[in-house]
C-alpha atoms as a PDB file:
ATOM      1  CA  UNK A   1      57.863 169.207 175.829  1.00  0.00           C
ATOM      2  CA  UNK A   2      55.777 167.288 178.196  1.00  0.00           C
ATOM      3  CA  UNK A   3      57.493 164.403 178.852  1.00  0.00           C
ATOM      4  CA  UNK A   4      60.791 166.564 179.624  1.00  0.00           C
ATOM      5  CA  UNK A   5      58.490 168.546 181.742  1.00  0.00           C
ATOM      6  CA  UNK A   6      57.615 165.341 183.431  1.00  0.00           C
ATOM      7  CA  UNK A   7      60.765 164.236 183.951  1.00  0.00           C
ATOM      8  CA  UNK A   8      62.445 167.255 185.541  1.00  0.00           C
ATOM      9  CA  UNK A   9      59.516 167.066 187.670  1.00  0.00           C
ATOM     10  CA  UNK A  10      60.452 163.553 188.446  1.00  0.00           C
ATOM     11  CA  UNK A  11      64.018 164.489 189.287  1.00  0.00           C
ATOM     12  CA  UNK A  12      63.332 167.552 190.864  1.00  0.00           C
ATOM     13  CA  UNK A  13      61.155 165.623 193.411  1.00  0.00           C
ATOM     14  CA  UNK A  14      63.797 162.677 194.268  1.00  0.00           C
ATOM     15  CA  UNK A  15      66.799 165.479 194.248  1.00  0.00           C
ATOM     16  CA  UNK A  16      64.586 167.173 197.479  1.00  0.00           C
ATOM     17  CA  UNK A  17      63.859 163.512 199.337  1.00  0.00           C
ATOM     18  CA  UNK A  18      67.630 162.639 198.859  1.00  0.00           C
ATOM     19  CA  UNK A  19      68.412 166.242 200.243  1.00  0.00           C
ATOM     20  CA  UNK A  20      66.241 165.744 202.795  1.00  0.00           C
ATOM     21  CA  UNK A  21      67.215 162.050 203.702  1.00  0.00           C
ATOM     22  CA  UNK A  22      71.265 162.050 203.402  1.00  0.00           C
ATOM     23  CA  UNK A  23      71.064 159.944 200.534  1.00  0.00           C
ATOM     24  CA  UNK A  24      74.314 162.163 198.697  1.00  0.00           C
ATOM     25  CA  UNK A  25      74.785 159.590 195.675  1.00  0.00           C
ATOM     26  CA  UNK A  26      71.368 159.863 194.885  1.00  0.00           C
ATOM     27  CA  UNK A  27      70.831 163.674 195.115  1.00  0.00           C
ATOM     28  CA  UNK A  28      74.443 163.855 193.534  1.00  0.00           C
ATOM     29  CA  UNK A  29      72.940 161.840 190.785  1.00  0.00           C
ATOM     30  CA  UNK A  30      69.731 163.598 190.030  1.00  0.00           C
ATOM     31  CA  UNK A  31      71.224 166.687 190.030  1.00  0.00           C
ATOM     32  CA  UNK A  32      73.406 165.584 187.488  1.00  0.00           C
ATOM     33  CA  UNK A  33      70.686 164.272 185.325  1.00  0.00           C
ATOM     34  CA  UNK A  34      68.813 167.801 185.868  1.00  0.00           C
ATOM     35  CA  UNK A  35      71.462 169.888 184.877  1.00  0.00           C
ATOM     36  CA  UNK A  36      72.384 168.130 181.531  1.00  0.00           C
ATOM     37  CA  UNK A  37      68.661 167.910 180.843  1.00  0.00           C
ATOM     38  CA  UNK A  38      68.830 172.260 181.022  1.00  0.00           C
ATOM     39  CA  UNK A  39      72.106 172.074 179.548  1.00  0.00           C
ATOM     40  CA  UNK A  40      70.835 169.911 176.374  1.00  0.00           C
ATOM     41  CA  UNK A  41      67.025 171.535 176.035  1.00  0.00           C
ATOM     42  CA  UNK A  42      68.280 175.198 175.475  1.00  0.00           C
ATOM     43  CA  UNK A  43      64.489 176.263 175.247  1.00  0.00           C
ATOM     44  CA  UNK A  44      63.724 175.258 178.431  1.00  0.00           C
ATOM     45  CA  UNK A  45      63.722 177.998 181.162  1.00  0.00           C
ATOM     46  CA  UNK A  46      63.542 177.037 184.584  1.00  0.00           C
ATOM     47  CA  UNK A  47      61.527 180.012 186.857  1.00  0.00           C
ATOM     48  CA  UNK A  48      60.785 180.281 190.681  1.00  0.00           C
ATOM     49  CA  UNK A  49      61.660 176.259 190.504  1.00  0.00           C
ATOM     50  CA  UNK A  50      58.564 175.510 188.265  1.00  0.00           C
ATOM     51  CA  UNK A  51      59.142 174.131 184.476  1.00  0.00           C
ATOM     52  CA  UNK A  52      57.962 176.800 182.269  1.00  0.00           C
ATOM     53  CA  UNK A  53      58.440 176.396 178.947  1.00  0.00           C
ATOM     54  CA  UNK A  54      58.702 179.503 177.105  1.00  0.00           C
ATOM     55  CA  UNK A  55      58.960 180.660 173.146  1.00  0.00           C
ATOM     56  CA  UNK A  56      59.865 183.833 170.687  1.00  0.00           C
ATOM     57  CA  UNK A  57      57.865 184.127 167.771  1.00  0.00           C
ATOM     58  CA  UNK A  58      59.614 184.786 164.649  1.00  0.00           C
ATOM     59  CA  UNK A  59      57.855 186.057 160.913  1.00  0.00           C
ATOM     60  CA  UNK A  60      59.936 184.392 158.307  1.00  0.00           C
ATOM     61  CA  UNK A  61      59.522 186.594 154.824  1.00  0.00           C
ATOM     62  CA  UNK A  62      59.311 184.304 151.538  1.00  0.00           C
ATOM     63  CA  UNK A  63      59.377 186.252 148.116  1.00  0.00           C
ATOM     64  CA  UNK A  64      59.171 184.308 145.429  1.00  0.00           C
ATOM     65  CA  UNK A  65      60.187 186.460 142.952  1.00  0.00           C
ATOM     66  CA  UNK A  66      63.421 186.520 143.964  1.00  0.00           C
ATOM     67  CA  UNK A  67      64.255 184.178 146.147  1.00  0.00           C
ATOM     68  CA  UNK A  68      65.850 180.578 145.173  1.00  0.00           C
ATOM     69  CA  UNK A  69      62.678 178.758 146.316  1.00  0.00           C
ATOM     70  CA  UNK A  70      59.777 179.409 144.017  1.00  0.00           C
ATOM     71  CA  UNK A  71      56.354 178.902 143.487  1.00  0.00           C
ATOM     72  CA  UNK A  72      57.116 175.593 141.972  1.00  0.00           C
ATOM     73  CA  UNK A  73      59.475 174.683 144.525  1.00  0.00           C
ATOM     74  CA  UNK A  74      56.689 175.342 146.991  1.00  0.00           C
ATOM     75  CA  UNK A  75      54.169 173.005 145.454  1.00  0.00           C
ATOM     76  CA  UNK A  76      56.499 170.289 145.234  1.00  0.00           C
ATOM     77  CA  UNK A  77      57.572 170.433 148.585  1.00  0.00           C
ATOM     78  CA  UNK A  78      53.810 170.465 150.155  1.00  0.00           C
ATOM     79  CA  UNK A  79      52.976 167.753 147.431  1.00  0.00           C
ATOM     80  CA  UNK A  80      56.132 165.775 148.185  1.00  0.00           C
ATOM     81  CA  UNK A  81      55.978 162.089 150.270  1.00  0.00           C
ATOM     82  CA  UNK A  82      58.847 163.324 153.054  1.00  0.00           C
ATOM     83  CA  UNK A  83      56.824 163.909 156.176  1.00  0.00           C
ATOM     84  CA  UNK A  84      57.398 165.803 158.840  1.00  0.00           C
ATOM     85  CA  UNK A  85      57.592 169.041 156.326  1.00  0.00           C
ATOM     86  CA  UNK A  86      60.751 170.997 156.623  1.00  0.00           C
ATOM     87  CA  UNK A  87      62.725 173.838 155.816  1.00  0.00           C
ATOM     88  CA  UNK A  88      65.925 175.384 155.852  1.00  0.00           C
ATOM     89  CA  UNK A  89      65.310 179.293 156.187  1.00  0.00           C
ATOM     90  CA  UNK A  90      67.118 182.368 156.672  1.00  0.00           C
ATOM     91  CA  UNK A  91      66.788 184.098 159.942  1.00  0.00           C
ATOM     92  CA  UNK A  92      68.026 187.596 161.205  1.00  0.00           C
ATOM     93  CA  UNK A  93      67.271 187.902 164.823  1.00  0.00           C
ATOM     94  CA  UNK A  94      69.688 184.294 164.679  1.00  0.00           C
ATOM     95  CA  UNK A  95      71.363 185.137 168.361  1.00  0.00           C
ATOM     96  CA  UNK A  96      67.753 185.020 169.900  1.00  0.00           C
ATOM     97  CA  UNK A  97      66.252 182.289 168.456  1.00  0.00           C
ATOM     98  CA  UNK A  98      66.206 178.760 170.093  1.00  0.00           C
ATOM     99  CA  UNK A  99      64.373 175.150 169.270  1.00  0.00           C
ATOM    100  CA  UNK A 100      60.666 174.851 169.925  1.00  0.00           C
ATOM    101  CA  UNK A 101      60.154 178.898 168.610  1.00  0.00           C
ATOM    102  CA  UNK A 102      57.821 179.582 166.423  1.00  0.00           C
ATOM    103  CA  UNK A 103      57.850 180.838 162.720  1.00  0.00           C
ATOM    104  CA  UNK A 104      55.119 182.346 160.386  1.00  0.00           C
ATOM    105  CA  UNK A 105      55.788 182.320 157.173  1.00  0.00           C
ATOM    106  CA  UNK A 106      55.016 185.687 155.408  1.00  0.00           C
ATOM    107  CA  UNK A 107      54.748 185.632 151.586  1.00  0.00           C
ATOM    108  CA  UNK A 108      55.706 189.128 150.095  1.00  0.00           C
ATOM    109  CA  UNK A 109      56.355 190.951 146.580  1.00  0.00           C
ATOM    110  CA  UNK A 110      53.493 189.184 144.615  1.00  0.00           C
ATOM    111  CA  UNK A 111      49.995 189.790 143.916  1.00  0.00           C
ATOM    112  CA  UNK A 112      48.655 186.852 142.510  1.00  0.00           C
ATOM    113  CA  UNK A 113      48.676 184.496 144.773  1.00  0.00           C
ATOM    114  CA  UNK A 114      48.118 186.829 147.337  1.00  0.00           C
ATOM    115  CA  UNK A 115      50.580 188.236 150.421  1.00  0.00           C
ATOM    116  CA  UNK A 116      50.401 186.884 153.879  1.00  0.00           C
ATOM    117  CA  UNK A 117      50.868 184.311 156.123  1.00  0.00           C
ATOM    118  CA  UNK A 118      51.163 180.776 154.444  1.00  0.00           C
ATOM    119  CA  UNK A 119      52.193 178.807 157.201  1.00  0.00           C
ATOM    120  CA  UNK A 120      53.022 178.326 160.853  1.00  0.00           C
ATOM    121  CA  UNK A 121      55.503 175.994 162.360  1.00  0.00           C
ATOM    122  CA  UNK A 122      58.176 175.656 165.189  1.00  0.00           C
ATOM    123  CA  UNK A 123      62.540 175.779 165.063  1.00  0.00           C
ATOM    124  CA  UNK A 124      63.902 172.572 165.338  1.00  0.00           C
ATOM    125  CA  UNK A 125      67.740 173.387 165.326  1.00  0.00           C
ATOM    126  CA  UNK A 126      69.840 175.988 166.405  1.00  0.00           C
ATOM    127  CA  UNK A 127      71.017 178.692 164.201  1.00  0.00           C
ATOM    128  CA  UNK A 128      74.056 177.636 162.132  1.00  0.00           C
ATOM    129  CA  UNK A 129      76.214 179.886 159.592  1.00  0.00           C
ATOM    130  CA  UNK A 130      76.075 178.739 155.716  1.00  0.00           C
ATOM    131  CA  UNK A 131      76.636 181.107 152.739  1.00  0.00           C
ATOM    132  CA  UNK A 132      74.138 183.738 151.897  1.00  0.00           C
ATOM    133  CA  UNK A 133      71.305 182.665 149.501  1.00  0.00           C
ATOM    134  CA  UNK A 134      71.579 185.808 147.660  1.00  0.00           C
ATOM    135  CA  UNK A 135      75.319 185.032 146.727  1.00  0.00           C
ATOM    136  CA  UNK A 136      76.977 187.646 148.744  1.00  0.00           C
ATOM    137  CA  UNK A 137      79.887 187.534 151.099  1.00  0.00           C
ATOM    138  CA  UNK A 138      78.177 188.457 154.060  1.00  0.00           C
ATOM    139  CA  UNK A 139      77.230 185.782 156.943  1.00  0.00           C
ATOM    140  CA  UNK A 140      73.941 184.055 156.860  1.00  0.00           C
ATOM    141  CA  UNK A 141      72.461 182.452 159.592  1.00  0.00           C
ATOM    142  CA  UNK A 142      69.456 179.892 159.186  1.00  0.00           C
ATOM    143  CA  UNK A 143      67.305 177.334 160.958  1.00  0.00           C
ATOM    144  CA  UNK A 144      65.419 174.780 160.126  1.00  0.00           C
ATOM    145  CA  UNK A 145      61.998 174.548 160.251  1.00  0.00           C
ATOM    146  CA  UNK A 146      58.975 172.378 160.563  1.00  0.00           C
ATOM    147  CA  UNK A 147      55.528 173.061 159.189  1.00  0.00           C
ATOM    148  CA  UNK A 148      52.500 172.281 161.281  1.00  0.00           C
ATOM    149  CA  UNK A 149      49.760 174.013 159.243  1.00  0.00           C
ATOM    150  CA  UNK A 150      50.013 175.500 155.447  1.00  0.00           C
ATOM    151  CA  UNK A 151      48.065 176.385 152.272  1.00  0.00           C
ATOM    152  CA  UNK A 152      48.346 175.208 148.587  1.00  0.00           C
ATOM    153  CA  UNK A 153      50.355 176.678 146.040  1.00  0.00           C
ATOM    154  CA  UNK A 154      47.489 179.010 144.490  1.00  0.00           C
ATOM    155  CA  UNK A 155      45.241 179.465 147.541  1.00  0.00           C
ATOM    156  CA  UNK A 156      45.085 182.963 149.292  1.00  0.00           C
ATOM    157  CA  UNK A 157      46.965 183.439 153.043  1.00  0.00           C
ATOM    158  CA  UNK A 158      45.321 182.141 155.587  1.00  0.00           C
ATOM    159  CA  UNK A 159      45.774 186.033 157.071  1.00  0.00           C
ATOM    160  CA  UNK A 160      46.298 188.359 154.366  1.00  0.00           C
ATOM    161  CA  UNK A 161      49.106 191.472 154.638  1.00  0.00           C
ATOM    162  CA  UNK A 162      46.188 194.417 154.585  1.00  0.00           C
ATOM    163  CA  UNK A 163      44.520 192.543 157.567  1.00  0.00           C
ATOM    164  CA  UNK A 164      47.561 191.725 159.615  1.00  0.00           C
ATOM    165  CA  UNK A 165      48.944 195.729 158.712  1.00  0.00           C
ATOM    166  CA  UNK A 166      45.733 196.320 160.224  1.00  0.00           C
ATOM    167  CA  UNK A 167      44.903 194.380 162.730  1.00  0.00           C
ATOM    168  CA  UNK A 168      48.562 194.481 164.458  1.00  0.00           C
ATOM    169  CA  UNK A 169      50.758 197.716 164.003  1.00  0.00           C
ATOM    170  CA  UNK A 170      54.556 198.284 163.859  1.00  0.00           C
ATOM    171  CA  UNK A 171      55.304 195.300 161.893  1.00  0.00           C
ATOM    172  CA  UNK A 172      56.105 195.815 157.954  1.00  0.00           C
ATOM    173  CA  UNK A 173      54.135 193.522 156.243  1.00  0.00           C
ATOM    174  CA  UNK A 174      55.412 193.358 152.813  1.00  0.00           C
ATOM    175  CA  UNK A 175      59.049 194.172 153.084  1.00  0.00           C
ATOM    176  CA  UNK A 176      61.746 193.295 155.460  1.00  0.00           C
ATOM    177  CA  UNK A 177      64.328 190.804 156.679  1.00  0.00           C
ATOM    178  CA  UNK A 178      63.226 187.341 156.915  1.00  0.00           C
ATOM    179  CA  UNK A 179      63.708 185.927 160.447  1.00  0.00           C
ATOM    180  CA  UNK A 180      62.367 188.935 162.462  1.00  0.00           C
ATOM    181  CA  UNK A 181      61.404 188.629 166.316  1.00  0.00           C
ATOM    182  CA  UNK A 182      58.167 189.849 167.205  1.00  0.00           C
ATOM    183  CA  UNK A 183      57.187 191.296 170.240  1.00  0.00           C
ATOM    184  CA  UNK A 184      55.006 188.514 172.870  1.00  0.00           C
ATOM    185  CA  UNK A 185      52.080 190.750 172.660  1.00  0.00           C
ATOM    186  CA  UNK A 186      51.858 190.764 168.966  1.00  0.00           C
ATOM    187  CA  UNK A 187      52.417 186.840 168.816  1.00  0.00           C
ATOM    188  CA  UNK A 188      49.579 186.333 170.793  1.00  0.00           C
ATOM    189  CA  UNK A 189      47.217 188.971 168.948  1.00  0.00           C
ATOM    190  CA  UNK A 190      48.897 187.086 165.709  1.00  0.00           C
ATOM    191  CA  UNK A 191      48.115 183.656 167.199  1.00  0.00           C
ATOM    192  CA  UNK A 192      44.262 184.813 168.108  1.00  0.00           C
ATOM    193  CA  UNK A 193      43.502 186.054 164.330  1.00  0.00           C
ATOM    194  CA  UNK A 194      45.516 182.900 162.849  1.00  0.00           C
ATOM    195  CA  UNK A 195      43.597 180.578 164.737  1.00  0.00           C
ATOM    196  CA  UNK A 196      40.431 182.720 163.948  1.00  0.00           C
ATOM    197  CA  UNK A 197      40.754 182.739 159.918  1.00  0.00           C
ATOM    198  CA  UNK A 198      42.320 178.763 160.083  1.00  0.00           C
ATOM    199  CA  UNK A 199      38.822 177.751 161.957  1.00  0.00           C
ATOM    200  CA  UNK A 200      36.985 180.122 159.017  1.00  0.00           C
ATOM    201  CA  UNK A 201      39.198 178.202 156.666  1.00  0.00           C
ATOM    202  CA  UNK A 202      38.146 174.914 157.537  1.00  0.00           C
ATOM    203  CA  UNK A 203      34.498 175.743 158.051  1.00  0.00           C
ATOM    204  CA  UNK A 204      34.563 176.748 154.304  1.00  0.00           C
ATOM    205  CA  UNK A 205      36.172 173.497 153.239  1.00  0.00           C
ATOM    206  CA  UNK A 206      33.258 171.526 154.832  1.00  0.00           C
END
């Protein structure tokens, strides 16, 4: 994100001296560059001619009980030697959601280990139509995902479901479609109390 940012800066910068100078080839040039830049970086909105670099915040819902990834399939894949750690997850609010977004991954239906959030992590494709997981007819969107921060197989959420119900309202916590778009003022109040319990977390493990 940076170095785009730095570079549409860049351009930006010699586009307006060009401009300014009569140099057309040049300024017909940067603007080029510029606009396939936008054109390629979808998540990149440009406002009042700053770079700001916006995101959505989505809450991806895992249940293991019936869904085709399980427990197992869980602990291999954080135990496994392919780094970056991805997934490929369903995603409902599909038509809003855009590389660099967020996720949190919200595990549901069991009690033992416990429901909440299990992990946090960014998009890093656009949505793309396969068949539904569940084996139905109807369209299913997904995206893939990276994981930046997670727990083990067994350990409780870093944020359980009774605190997040809690702590931020009109969001179902143990049901509900995977891939749901949350509202920018509950990502950040979800952002403040995931950072809180991660710091908790690690505090603990020293």
């Amino acid at each position: 994100h940076t170095a785009i940012e730095v570079k549409l800066n860049d351009l930006n910068h010699n586009s307006e001296r060009a401009m300014t100078y009569g140099f057309d080839k040049q300024y017909q040039k940067c603007e080029k560059a510029i606009k396939l830049i936008e054109s390629s970086c979808s998540w990149i909105h440009i406002l009042d001619g700053d770079n700001v670099f916006t995101h959505n915040t989505f809450i991806l819902r895992w249940n293991p009980e019936i869904s085709n990834f399980k427990l197992e399939d869980y602990k291999e894949w954080i135990h496994g030697d392919v780094y970056p750690l991805s997934l490929s997850w369903s995603i409902h609010d599909w038509q809003k959601a855009m590389i660099g977004d967020h996720i949190y991954m919200l595990r549901t239906g069991i009690d033992t280990p416990r429901q909440g959030l299990i992990f946090k992590g960014v998009i890093t494709s656009l949505p793309y139509q396969e068949a539904d997981w569940k084996g139905t007819d109807k369209p299913c969107y997904y995206v893939d995902v990276e994981c930046e921060d997670y727990v083990g197989t067994t350990e409780d959420p870093i944020v359980c479901a009774g605190e997040l119900e809690a702590s931020i309202p009109g969001i179902d916590w143990f049901h509900g479609h995977s891939g749901e778009l949350i509202s920018d003022e509950q990502a950040m109040r979800l952002d403040e109390l995931w950072n809180k319990r991660s710091l908790e977390r690690e505090y603990r493990e020293d």
